[in-house]
Protein backbone atom coordinates (compact mmCIF):
# COMPACT_ATOMS: atom_id res chain seq x y z
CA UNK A 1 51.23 65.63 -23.38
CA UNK A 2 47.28 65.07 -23.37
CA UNK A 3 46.36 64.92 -19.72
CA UNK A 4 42.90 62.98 -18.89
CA UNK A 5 40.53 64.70 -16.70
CA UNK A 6 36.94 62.92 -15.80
CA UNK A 7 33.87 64.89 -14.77
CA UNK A 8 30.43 63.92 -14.21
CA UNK A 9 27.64 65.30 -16.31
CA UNK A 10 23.97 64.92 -16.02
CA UNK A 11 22.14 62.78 -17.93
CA UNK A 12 20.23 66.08 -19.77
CA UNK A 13 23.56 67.70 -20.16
CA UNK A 14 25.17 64.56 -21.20
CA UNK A 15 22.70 63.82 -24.07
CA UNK A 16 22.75 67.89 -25.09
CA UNK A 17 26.71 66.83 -25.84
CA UNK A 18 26.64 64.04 -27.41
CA UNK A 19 23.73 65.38 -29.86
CA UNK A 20 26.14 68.81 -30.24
CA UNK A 21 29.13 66.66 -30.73
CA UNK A 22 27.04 64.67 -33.29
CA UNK A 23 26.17 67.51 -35.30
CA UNK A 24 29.53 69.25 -35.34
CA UNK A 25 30.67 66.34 -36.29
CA UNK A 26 32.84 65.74 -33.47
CA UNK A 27 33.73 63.57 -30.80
CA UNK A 28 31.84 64.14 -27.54
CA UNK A 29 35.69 65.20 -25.83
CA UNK A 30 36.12 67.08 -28.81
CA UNK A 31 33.43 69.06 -27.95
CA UNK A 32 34.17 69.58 -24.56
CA UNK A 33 37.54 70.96 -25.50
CA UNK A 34 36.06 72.88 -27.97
CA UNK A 35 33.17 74.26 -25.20
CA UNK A 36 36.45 74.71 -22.87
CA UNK A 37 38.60 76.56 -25.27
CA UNK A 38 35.77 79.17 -26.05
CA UNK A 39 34.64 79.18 -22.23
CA UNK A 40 38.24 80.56 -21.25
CA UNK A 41 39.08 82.76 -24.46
CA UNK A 42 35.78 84.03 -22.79
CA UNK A 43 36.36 84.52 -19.55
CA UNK A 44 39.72 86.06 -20.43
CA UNK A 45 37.37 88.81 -23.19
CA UNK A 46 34.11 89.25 -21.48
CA UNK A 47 33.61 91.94 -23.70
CA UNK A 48 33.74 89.60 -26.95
CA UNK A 49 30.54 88.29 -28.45
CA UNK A 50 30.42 84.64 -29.02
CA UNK A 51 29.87 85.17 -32.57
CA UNK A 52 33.31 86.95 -32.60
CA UNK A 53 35.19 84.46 -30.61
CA UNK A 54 33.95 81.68 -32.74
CA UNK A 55 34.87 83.69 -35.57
CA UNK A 56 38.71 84.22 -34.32
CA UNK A 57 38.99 80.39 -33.67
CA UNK A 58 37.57 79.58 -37.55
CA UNK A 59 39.91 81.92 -38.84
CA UNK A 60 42.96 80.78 -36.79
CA UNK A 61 42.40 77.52 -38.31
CA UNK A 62 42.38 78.41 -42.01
CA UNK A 63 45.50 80.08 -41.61
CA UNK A 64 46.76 76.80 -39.91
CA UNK A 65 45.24 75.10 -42.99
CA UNK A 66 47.19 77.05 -45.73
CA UNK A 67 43.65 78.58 -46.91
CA UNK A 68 44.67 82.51 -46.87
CA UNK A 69 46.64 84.20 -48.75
CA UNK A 70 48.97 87.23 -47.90
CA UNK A 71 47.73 90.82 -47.93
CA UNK A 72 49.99 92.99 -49.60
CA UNK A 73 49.03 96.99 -49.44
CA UNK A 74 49.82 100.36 -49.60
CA UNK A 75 48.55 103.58 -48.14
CA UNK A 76 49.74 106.17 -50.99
């Protein structure tokens, strides 16, 4: 169940959104979910880069789009 949460933004930080969400191509709560889900996978890994974590969430959703394939190997 999608739970509805309202917080107050700045104007500045409310126009940085928007123009984010705009150029993701994204809703402006889509980006704020998306801000929230890398703030907390994050907090949780302070030793991950950004560049990793994003990297980890692209990759989670190929698999969740059927665009991988299986690894089959060996060590001989």
């Amino acid at each position: 169940m999608d739970a509805s949460l309202h917080v107050r933004l700045d104007d500045t930080m409310k126009k940085t959104l928007q123009a984010r969400a705009k150029g993701q191509h994204r809703t402006p709560g889509e980006q704020i979910r998306r801000y929230l889900e890398i703030a907390m996978i994050a907090e949780d890994n302070p030793d991950l880069p950004f560049s990793f974590i994003e990297g980890i969430l692209e990759a989670r959703a190929e698999v969740e789009a059927g665009l991988t394939e299986d690894l089959h190997w060996t060590v001989e």
